[in-house]
N, C-alpha and C. Protein backbone atom coordinates (compact mmCIF):
# COMPACT_ATOMS: atom_id res chain seq x y z
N UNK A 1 74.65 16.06 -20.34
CA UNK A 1 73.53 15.24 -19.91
C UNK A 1 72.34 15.53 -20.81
N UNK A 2 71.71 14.49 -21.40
CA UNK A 2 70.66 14.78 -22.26
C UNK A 2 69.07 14.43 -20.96
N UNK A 3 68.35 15.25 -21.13
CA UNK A 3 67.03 15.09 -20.94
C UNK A 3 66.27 14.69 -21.76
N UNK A 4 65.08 14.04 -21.53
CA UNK A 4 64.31 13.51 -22.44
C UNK A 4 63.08 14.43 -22.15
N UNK A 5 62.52 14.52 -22.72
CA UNK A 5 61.08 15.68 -22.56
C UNK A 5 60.08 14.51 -23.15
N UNK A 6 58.85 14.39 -22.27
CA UNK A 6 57.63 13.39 -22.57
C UNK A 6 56.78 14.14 -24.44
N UNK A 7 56.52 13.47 -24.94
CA UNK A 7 55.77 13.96 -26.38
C UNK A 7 54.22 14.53 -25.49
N UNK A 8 53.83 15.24 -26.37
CA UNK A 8 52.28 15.64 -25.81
C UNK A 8 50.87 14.21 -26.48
N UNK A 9 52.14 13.58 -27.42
CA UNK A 9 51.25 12.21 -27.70
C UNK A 9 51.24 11.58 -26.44
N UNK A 10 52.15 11.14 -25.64
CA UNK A 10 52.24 10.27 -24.93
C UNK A 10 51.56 10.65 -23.58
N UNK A 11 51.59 12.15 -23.15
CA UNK A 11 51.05 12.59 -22.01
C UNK A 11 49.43 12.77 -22.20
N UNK A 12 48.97 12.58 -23.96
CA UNK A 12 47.44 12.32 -23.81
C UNK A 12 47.05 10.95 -23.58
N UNK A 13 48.17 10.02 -24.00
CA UNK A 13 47.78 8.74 -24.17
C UNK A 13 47.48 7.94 -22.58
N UNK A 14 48.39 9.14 -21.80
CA UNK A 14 48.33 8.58 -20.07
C UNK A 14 47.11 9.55 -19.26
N UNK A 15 46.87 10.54 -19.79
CA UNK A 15 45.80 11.06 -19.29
C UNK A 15 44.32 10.07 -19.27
N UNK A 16 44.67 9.61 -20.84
CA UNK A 16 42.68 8.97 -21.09
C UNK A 16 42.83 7.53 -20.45
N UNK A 17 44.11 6.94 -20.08
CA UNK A 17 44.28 5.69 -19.44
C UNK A 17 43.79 6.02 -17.72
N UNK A 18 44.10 7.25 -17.65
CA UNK A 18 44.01 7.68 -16.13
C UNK A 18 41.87 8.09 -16.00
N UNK A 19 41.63 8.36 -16.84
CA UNK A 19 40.30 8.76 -16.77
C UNK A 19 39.47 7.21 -17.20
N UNK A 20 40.26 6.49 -18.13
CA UNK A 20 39.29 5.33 -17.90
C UNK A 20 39.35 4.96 -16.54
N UNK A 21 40.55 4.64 -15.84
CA UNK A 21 40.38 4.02 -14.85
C UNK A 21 39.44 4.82 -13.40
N UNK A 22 39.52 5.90 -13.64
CA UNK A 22 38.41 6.91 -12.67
C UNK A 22 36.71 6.39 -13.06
N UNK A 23 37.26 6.20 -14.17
CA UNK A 23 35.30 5.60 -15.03
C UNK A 23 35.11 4.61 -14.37
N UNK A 24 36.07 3.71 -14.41
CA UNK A 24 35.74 2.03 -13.86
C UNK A 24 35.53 2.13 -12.55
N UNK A 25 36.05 3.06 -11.72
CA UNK A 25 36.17 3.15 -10.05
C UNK A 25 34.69 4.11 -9.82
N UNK A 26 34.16 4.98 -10.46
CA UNK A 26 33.44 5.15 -10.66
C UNK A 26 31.64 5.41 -10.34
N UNK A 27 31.92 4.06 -11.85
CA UNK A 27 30.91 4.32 -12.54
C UNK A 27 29.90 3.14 -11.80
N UNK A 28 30.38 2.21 -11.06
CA UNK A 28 29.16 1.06 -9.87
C UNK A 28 29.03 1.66 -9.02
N UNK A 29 29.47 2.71 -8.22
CA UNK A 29 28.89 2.97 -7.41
C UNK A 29 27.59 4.17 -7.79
N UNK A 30 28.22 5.00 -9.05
CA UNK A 30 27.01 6.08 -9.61
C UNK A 30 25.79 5.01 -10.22
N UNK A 31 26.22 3.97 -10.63
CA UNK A 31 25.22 2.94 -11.09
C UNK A 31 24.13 2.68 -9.76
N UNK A 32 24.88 1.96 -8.46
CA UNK A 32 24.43 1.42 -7.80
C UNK A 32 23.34 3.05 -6.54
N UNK A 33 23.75 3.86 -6.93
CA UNK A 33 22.84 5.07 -6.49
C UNK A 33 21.76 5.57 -6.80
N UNK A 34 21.80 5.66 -8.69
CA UNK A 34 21.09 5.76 -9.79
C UNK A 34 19.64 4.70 -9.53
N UNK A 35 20.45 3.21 -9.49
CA UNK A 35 18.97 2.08 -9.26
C UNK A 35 18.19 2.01 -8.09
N UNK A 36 19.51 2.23 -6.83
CA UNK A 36 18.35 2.74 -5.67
C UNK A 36 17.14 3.74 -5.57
N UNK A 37 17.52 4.98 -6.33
CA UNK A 37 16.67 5.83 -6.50
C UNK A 37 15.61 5.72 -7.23
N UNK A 38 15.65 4.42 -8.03
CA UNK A 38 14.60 4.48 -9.44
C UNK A 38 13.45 3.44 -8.29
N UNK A 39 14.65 2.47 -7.74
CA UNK A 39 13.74 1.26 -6.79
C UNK A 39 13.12 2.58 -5.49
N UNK A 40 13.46 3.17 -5.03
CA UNK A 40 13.17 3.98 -3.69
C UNK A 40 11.84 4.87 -4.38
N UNK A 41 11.94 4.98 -5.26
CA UNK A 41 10.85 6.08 -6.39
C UNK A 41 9.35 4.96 -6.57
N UNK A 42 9.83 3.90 -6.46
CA UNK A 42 8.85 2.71 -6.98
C UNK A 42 8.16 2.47 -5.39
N UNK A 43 8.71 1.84 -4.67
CA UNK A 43 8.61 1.45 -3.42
C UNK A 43 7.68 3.01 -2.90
N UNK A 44 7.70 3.83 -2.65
CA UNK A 44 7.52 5.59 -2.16
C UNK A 44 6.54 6.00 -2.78
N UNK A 45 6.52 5.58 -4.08
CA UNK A 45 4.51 5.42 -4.81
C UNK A 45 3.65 4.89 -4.31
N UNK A 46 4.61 3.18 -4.16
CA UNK A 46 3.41 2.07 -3.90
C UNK A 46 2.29 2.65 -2.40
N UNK A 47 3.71 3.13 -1.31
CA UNK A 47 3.71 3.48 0.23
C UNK A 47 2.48 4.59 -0.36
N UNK A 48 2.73 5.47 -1.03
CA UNK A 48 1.69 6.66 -0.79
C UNK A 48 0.39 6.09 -1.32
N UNK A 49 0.26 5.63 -2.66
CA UNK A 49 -1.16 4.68 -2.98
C UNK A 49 -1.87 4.05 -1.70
N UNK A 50 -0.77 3.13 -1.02
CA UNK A 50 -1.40 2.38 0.05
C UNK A 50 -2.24 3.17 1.24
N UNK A 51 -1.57 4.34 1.59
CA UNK A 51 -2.04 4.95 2.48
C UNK A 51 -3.19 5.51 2.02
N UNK A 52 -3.13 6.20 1.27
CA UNK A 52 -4.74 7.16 0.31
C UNK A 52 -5.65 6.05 0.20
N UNK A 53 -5.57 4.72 -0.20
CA UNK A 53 -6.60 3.92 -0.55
C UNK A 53 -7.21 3.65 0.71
N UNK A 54 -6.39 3.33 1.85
CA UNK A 54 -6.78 2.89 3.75
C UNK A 54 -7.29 4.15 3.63
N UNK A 55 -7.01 6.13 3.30
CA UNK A 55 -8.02 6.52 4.03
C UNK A 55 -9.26 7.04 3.17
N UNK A 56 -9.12 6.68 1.82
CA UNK A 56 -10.34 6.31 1.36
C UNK A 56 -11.40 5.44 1.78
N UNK A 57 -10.90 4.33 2.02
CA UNK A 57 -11.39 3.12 2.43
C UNK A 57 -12.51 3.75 3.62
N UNK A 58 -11.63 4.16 5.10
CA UNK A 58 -12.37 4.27 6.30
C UNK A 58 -13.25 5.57 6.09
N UNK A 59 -13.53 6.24 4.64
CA UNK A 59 -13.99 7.63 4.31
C UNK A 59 -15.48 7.00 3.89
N UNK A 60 -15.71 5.93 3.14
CA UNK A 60 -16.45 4.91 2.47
C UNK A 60 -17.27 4.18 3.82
N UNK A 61 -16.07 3.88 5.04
CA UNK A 61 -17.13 3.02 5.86
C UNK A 61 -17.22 3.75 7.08
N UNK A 62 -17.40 5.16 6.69
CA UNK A 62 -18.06 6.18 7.55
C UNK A 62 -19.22 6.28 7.25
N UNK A 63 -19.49 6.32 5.81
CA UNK A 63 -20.32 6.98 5.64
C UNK A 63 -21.38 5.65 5.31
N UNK A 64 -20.65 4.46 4.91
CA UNK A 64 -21.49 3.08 4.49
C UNK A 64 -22.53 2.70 6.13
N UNK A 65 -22.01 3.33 6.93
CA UNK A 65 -22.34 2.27 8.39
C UNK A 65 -22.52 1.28 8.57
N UNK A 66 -24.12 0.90 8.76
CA UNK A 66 -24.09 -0.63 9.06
C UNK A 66 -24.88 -1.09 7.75
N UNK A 67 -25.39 -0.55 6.31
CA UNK A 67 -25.73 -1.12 5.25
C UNK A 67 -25.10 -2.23 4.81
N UNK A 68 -25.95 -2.88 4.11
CA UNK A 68 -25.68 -4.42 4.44
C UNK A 68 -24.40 -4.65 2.63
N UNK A 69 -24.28 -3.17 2.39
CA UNK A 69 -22.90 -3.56 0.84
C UNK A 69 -22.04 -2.39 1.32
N UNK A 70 -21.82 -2.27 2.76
CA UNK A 70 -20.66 -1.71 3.09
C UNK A 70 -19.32 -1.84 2.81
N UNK A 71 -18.88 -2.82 3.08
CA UNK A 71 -17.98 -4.06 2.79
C UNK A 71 -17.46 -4.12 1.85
N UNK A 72 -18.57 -4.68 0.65
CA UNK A 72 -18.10 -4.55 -0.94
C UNK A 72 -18.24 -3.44 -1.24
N UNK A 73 -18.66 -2.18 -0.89
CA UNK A 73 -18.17 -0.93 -1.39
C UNK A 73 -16.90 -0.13 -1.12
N UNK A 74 -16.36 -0.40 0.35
CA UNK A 74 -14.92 -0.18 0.93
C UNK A 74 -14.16 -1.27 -0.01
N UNK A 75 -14.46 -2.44 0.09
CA UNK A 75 -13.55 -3.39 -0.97
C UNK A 75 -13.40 -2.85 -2.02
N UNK A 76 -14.26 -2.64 -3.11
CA UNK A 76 -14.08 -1.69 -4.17
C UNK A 76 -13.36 -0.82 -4.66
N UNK A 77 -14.12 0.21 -3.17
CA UNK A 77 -12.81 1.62 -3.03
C UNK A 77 -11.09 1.46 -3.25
N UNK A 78 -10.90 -0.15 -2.28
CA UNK A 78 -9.79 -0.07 -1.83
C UNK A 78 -8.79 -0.74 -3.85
N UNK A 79 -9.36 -1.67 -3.95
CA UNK A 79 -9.13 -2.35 -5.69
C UNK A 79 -8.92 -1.47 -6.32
N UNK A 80 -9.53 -0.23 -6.61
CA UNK A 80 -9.65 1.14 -7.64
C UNK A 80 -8.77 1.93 -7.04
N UNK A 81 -8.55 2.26 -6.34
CA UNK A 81 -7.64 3.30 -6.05
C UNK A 81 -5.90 2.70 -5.40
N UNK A 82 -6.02 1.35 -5.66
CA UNK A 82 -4.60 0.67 -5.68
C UNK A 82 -4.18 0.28 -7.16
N UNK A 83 -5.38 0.14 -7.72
CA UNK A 83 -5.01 -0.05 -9.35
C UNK A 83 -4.55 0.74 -10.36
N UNK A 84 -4.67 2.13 -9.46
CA UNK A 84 -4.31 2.74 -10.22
C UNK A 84 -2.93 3.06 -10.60
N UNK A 85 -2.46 3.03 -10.10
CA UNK A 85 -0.49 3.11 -10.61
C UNK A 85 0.19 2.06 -9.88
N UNK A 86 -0.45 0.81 -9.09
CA UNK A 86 0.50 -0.12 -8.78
C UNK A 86 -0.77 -0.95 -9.08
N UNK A 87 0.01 -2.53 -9.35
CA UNK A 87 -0.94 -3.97 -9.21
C UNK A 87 -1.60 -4.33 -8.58
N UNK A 88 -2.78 -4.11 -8.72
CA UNK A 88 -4.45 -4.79 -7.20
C UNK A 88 -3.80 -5.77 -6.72
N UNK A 89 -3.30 -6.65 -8.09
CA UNK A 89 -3.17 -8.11 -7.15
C UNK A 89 -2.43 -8.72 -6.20
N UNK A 90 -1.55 -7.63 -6.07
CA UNK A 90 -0.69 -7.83 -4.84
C UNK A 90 -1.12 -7.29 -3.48
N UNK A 91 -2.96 -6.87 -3.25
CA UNK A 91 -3.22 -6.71 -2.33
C UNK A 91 -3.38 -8.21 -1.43
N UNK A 92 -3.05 -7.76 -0.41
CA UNK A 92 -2.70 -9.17 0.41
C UNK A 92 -3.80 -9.20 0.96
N UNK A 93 -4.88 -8.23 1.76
CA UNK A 93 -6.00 -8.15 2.54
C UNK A 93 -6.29 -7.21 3.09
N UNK A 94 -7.29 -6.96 3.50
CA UNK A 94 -8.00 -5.60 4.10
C UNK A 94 -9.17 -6.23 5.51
N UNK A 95 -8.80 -5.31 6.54
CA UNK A 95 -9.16 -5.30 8.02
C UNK A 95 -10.14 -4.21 7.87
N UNK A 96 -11.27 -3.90 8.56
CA UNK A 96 -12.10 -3.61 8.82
C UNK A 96 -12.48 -3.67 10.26
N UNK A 97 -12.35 -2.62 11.31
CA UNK A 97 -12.01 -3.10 12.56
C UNK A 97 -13.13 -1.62 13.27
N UNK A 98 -12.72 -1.97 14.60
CA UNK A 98 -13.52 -0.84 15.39
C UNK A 98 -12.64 -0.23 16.30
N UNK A 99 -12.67 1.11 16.54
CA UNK A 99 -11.74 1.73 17.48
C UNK A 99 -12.22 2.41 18.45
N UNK A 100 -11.49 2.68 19.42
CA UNK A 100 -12.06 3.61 20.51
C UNK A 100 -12.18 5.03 19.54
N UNK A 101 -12.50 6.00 20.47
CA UNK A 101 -11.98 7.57 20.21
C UNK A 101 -10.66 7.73 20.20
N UNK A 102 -10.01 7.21 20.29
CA UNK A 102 -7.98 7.12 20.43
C UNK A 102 -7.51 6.67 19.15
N UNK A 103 -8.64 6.09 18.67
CA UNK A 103 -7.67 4.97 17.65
C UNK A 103 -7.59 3.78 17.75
N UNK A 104 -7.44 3.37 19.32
CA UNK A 104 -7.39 2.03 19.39
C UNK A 104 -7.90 1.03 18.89
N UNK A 105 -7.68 0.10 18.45
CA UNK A 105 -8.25 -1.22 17.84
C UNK A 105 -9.21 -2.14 18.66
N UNK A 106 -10.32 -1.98 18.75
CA UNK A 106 -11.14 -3.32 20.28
C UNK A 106 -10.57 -4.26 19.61
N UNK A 107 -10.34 -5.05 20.89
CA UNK A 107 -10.05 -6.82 20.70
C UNK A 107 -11.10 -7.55 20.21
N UNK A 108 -11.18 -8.34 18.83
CA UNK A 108 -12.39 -9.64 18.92
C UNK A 108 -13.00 -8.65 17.76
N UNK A 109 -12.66 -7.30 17.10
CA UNK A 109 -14.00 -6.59 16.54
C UNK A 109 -13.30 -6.40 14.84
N UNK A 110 -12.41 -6.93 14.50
CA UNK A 110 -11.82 -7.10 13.29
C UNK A 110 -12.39 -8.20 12.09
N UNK A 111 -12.98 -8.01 10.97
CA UNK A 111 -13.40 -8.20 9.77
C UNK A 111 -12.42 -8.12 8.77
N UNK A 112 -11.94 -9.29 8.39
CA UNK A 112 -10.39 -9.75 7.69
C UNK A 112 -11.26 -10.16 6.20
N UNK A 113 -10.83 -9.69 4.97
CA UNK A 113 -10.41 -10.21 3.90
C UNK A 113 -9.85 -10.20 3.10
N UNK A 114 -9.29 -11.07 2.44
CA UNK A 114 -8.31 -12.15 1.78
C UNK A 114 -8.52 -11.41 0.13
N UNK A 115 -7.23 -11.41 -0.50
CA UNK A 115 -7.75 -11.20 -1.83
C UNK A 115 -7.92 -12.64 -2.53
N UNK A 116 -8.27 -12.56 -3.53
CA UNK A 116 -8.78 -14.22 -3.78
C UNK A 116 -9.19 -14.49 -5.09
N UNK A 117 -8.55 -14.34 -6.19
CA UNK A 117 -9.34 -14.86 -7.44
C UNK A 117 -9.55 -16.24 -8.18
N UNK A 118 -9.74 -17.08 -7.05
CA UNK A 118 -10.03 -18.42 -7.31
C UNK A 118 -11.45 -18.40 -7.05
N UNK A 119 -11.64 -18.18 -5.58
CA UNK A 119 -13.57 -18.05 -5.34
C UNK A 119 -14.02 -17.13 -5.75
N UNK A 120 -15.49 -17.72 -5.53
CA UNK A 120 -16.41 -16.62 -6.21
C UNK A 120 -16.37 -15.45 -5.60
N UNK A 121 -16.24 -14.46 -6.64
CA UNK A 121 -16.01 -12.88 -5.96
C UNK A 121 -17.23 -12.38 -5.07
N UNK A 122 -17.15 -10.98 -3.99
CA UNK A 122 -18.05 -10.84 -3.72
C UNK A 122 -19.09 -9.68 -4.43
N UNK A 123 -20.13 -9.76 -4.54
CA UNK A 123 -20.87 -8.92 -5.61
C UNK A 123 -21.82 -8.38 -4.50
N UNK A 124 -22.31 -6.75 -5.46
CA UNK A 124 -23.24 -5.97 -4.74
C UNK A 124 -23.46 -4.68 -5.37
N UNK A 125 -24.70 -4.45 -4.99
CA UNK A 125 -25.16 -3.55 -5.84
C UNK A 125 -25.25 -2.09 -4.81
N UNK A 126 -24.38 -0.98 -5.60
CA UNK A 126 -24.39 0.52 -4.47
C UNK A 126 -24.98 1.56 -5.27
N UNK A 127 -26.01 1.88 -5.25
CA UNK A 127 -26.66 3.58 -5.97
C UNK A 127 -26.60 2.73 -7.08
N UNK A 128 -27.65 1.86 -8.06
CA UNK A 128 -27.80 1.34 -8.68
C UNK A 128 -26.75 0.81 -9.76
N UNK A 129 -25.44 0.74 -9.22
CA UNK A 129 -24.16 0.06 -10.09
C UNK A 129 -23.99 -1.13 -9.23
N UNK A 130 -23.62 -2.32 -9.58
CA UNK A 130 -22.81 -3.54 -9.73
C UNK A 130 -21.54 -3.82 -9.18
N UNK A 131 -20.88 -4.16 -8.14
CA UNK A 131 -19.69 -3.86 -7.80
C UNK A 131 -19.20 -5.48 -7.70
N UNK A 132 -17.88 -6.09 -8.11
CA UNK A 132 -17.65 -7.76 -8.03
C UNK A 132 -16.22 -7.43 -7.56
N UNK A 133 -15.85 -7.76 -6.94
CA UNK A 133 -14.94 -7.76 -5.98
C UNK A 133 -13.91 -9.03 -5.56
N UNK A 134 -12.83 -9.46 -5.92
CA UNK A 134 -12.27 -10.59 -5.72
C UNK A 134 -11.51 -10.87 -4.46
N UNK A 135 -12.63 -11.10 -3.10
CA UNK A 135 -12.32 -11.15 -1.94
C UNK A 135 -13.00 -12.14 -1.74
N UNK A 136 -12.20 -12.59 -0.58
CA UNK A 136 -13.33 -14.00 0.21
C UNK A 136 -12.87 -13.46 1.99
N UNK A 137 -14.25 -13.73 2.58
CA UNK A 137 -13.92 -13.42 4.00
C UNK A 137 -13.50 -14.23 5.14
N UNK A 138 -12.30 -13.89 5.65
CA UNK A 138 -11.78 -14.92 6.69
C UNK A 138 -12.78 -15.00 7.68
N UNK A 139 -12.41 -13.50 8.46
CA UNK A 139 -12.31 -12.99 9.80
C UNK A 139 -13.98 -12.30 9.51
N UNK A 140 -15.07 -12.35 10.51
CA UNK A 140 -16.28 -11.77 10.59
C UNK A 140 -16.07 -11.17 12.12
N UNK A 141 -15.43 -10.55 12.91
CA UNK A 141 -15.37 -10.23 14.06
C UNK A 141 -16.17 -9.19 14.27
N UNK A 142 -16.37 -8.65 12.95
CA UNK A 142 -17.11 -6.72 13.15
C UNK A 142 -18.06 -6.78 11.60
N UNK A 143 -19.08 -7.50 12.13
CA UNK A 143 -20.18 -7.53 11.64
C UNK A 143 -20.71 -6.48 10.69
N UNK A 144 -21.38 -6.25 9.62
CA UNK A 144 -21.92 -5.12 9.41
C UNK A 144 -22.98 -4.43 9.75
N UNK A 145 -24.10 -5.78 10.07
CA UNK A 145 -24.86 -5.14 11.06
C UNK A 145 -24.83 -4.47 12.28
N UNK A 146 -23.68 -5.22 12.93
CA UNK A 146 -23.61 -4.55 14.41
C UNK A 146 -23.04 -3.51 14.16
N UNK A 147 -22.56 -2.80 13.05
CA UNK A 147 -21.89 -0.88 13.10
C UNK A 147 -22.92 -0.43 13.44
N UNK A 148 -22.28 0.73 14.34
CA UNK A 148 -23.25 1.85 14.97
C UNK A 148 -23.00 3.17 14.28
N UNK A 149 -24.22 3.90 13.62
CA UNK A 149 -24.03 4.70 12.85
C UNK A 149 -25.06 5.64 13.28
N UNK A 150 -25.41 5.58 14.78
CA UNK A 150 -26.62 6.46 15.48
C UNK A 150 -26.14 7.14 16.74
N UNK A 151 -25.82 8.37 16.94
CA UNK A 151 -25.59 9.25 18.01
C UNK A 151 -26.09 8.68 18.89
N UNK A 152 -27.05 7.93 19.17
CA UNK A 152 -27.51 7.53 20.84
C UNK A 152 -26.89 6.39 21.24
N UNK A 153 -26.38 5.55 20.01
CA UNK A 153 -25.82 4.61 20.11
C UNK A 153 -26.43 3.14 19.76
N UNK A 154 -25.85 2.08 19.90
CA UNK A 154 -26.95 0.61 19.30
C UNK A 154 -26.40 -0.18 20.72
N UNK A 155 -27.31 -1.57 20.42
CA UNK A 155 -26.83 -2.44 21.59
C UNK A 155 -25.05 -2.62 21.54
N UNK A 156 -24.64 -2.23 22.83
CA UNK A 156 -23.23 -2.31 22.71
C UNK A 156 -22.04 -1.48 22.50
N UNK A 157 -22.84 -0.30 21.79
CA UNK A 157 -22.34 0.47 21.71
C UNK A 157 -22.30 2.04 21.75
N UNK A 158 -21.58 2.19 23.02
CA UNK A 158 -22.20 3.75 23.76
C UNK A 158 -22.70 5.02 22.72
N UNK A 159 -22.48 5.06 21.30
CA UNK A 159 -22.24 6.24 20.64
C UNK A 159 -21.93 5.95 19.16
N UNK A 160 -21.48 6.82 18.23
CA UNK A 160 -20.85 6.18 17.14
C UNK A 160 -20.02 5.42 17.03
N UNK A 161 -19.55 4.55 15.87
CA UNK A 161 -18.48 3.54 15.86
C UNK A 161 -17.33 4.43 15.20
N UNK A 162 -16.11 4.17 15.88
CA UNK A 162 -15.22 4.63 14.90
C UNK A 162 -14.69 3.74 14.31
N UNK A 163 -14.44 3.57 12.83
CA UNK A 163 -14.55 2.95 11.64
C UNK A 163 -12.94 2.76 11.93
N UNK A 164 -12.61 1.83 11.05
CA UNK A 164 -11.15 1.66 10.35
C UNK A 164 -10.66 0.78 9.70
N UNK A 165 -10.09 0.88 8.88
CA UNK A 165 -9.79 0.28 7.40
C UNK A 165 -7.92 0.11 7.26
N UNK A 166 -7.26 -1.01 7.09
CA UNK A 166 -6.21 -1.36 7.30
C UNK A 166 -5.90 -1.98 5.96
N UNK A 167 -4.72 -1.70 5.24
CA UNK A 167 -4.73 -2.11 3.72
C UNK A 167 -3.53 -2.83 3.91
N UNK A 168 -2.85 -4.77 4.07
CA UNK A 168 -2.41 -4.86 3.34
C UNK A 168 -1.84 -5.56 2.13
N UNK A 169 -0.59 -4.70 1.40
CA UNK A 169 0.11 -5.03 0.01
C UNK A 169 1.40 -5.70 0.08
N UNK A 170 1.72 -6.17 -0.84
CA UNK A 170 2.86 -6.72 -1.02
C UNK A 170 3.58 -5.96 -2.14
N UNK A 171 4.46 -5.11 -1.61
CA UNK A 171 5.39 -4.40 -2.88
C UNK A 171 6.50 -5.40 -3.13
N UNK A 172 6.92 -5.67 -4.42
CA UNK A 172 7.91 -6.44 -5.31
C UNK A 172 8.91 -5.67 -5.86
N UNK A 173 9.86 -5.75 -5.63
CA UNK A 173 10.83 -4.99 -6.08
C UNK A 173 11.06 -4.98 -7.28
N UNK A 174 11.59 -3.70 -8.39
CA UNK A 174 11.65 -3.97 -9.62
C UNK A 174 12.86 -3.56 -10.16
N UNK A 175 14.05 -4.27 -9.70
CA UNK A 175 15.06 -3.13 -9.31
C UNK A 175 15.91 -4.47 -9.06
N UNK A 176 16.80 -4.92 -9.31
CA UNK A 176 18.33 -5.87 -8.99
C UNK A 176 19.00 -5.54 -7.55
N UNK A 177 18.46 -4.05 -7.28
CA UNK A 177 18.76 -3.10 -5.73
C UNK A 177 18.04 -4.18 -5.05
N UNK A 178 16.84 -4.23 -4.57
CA UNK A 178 15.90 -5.34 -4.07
C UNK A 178 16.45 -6.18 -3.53
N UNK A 179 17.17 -7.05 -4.18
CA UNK A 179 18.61 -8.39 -3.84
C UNK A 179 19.36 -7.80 -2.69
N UNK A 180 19.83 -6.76 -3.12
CA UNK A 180 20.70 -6.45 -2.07
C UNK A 180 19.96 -6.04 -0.17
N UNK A 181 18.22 -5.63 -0.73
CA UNK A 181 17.89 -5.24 0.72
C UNK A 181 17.33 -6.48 1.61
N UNK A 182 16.92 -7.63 0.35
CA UNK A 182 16.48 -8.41 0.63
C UNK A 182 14.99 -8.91 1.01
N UNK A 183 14.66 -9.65 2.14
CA UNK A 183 13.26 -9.66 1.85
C UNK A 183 12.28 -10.25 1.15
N UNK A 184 13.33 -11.86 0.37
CA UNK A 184 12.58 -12.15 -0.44
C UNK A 184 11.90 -11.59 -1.65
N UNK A 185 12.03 -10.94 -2.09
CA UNK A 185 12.07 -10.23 -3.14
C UNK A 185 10.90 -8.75 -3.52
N UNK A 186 10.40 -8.54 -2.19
CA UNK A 186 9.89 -7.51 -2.11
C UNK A 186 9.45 -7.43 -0.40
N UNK A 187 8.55 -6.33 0.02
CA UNK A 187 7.90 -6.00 1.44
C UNK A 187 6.76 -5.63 1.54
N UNK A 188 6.23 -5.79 2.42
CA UNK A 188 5.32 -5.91 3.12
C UNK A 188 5.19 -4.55 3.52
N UNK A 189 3.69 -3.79 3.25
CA UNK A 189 3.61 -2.55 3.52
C UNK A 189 1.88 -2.67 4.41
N UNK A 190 1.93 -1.57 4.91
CA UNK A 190 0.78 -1.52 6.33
C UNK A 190 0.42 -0.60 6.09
N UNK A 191 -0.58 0.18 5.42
CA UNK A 191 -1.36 0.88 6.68
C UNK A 191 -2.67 1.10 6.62
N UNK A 192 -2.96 2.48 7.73
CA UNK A 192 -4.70 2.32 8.33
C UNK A 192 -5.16 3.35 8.68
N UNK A 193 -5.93 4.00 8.27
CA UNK A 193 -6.88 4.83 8.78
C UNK A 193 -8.13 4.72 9.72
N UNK A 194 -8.33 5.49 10.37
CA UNK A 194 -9.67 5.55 10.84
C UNK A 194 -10.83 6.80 11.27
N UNK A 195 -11.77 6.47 11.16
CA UNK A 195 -12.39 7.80 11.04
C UNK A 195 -14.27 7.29 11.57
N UNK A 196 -14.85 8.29 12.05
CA UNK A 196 -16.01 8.17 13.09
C UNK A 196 -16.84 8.81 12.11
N UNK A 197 -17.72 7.34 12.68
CA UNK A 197 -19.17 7.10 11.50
C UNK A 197 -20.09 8.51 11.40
N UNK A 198 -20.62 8.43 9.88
CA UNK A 198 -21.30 9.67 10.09
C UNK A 198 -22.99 9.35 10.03
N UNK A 199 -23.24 10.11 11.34
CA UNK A 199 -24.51 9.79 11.72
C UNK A 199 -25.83 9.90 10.69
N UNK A 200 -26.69 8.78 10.80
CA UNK A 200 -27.66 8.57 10.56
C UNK A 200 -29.30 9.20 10.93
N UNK A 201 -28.72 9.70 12.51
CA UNK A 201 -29.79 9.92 12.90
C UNK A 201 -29.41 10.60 14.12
C-alpha cells in the first residue's frame, strides 16, 4: 500500500487560503467596531462641548442679571465655546428660563432663541467690546428686565432668580456608522444648567 504524504508546498498553500478566509470573516466586523468608535469619539465631544457651554452660559447669566446685554453676552458665551471643536452652526437654539431652588423650570418664564444667519444679528456692547451674535428671538417669556438679581427680591419675585441656560445642537454624524443608528442623519443633543443669580445688592 503506498501512502501519499502532503508536500510542505501544498500545506502552506492551504494554510494562507485558510487565513484569507479568517481575514474576510473578520475583517467587517473589526471594521464595523473601529468606525463606531471613531463616530462614538465624535458624538462624546460634541455631548461634552454642549454641556460646558449650557454651564458657562447660566455662569454668564448669574452674574449678567437683569442688564439690559445679558442675553447677547450668554449668546456669545454660548457661539465661542461651541466653536470651538464642533460647528456653531449647528446650534439649533438657546432657552433662557427661570427656576425654582430645585431646578425646576416656572411655566410661561422661558426666553427662546433661534440661531439665524439670515436676520440681522443681535449686537451689544459688554466692558467696552462689541459682541454680534447670529440669533433672532422667538420666545420673550423671561424678560431681562424682570431678572431678579437683589436678595430682598423685585416685584414678583420672593428672592434671587435662579438662572438657566439650555443649549440646543444638532450633532451630524460623520461616520457611514450614523446610517446604521439612524436618525436622519444625525441627533439632537440637550442640555442645561442652572445656577442662582449673584447678588447685586
Amino acid at each position: 500500500m503506498r501512502i501519499r504524504r502532503s508536500s510542505a508546498k501544498n500545506r502552506e498553500t492551504t494554510e494562507h487560503g485558510q487565513t484569507l478566509v479568517e481575514f474576510a470573516l473578520v475583517f467587517p466586523l473589526f471594521w464595523m467596531v473601529l468606525v463606531g468608535l471613531i463616530e462614538f469619539s465624535f458624538a462624546f465631544s460634541s455631548v461634552l462641548t454642549v454641556s460646558f457651554s449650557s454651564r458657562n452660559a447660566a455662569l454668564i447669566a448669574a452674574e449678567a442679571g437683569s442688564a439690559a446685554t445679558a442675553d447677547c453676552a450668554i449668546l456669545n458665551s454660548v457661539e465661542n465655546d461651541i466653536g470651538v471643536t464642533t460647528p456653531a452652526n449647528q446650534i439649533q437654539k438657546v432657552d433662557i428660563y427661570w427656576t425654582d431652588a430645585n431646578g425646576t423650570k416656572k411655566a410661561g418664564f422661558t426666553t427662546t432663541y433661534v440661531r439665524d444667519t439670515v436676520v440681522t444679528p443681535i449686537s451689544c456692547k459688554v466692558n467696552g467690546i462689541t459682541f454680534t451674535v447670529p440669533y433672532r428671538q422667538t420666545v420673550d417669556g423671561y424678560p431681562m428686565a424682570t431678572r431678579c438679581a437683589t436678595q430682598s427680591g423685585c416685584a414678583g419675585h420672593p428672592g434671587l432668580d435662579t438662572v438657566g441656560v439650555k443649549v440646543t445642537y444638532r450633532y451630524l454624524y460623520h461616520t457611514p456608522y450614523g446610517v446604521v443608528l439612524g436618525g436622519g442623519g444625525g441627533m439632537t443633543v440637550e442640555r442645561s444648567s442652572e445656577m442662582r443669580m449673584e447678588p447685586f445688592q
